[in-house]
Every structure is written in C-alpha cells, then in structure tokens.
C-alpha atoms as a PDB file:
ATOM      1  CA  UNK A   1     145.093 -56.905 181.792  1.00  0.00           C
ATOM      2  CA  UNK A   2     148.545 -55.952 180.639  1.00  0.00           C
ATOM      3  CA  UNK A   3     148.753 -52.941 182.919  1.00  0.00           C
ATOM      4  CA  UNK A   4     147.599 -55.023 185.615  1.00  0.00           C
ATOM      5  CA  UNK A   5     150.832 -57.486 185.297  1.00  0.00           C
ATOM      6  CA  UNK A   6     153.441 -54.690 184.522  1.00  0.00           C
ATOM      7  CA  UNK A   7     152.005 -53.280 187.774  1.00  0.00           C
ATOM      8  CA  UNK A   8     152.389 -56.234 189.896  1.00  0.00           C
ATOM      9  CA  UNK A   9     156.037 -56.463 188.097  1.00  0.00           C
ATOM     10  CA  UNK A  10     156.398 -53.267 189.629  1.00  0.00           C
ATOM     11  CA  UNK A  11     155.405 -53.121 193.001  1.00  0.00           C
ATOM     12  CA  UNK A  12     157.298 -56.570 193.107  1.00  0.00           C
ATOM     13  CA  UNK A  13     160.584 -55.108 192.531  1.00  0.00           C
ATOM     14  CA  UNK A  14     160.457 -51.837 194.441  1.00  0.00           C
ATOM     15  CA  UNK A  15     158.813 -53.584 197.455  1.00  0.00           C
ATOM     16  CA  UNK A  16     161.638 -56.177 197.073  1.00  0.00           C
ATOM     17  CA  UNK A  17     164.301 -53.741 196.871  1.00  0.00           C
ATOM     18  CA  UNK A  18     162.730 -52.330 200.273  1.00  0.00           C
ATOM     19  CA  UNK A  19     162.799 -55.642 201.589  1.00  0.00           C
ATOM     20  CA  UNK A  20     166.073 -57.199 200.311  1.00  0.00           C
ATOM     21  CA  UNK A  21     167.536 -53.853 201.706  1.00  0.00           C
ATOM     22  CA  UNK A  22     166.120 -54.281 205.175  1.00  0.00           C
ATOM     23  CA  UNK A  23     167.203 -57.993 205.676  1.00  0.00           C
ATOM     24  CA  UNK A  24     170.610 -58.451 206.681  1.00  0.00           C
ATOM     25  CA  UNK A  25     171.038 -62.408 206.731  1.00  0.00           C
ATOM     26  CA  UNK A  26     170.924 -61.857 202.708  1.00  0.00           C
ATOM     27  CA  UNK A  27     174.184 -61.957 201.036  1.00  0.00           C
ATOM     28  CA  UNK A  28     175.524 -59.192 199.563  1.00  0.00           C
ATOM     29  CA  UNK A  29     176.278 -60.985 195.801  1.00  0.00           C
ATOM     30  CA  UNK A  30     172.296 -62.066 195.878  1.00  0.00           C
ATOM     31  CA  UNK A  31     170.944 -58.197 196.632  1.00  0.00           C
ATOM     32  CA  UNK A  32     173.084 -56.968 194.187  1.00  0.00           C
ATOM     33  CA  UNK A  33     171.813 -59.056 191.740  1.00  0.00           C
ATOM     34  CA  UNK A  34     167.871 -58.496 192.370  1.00  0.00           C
ATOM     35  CA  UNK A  35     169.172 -54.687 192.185  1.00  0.00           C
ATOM     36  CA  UNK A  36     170.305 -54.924 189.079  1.00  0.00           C
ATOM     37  CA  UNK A  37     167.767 -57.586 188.234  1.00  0.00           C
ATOM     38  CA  UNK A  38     164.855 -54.400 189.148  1.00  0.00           C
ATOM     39  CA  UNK A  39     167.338 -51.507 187.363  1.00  0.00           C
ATOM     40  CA  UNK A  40     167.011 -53.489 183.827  1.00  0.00           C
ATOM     41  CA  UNK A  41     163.354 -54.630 184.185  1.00  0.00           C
ATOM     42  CA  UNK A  42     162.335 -50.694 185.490  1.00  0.00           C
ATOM     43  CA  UNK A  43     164.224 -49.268 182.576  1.00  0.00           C
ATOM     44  CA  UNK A  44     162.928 -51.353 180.218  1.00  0.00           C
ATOM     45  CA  UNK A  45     159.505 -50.947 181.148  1.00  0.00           C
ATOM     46  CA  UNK A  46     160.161 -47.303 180.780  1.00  0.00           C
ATOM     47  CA  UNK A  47     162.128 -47.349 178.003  1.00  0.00           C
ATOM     48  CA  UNK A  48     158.371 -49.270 176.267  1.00  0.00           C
ATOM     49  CA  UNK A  49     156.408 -46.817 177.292  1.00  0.00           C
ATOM     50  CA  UNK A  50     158.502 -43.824 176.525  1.00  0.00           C
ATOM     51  CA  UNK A  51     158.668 -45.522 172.787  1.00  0.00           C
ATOM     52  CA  UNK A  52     154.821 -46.042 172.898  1.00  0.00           C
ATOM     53  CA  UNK A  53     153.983 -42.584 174.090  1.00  0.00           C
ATOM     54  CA  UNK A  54     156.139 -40.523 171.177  1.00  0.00           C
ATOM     55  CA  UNK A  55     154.752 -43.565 168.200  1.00  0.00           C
ATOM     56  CA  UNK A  56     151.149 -41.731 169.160  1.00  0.00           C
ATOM     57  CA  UNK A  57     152.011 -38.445 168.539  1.00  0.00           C
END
C-alpha cells in the first residue's frame, strides 16, 4: 500500500510539472512554487529510499 501512495505522489508531481508547464494563464510565482514544491518532495523520496537501500546491506 505504501508504494502505491508514493507512486501516485509521483506521477502527481511530474504530470503536474508537465501540465503547469504547458498552461500559460498560470502565474509565474504559483509554477515556481509547485516546482519547487515537486524538487523537495522527489528528493526526499529519494533521499528515503537511498537511506533504506544501504540500512539492508
């Protein structure tokens, strides 16, 4: 179940960035903050697994 959410979190912010980048009625203060919103949530997420991956061996 867990992989299942931090999958939908994923395909929710790179499909958003896609779509945030397309639309051009959005201002330019809100894209760059669902940009940087996605960088710190992406990094994060790999930041847990990296951690995860290197406790196992």
């Amino acid at each position: 179940m867990k992989n299942r959410i931090e999958l939908i979190v994923i395909l929710f912010f790179v499909l958003g960035s896609t779509s945030v980048s397309t639309i051009d009625i959005l201002p330019h203060q809100f894209a760059s903050m669902f940009y940087g919103t996605a960088m710190v949530v992406l990094i994060a997420i790999s930041a847990m697994h990296i951690y995860q991956f290197f406790k196992k061996t």
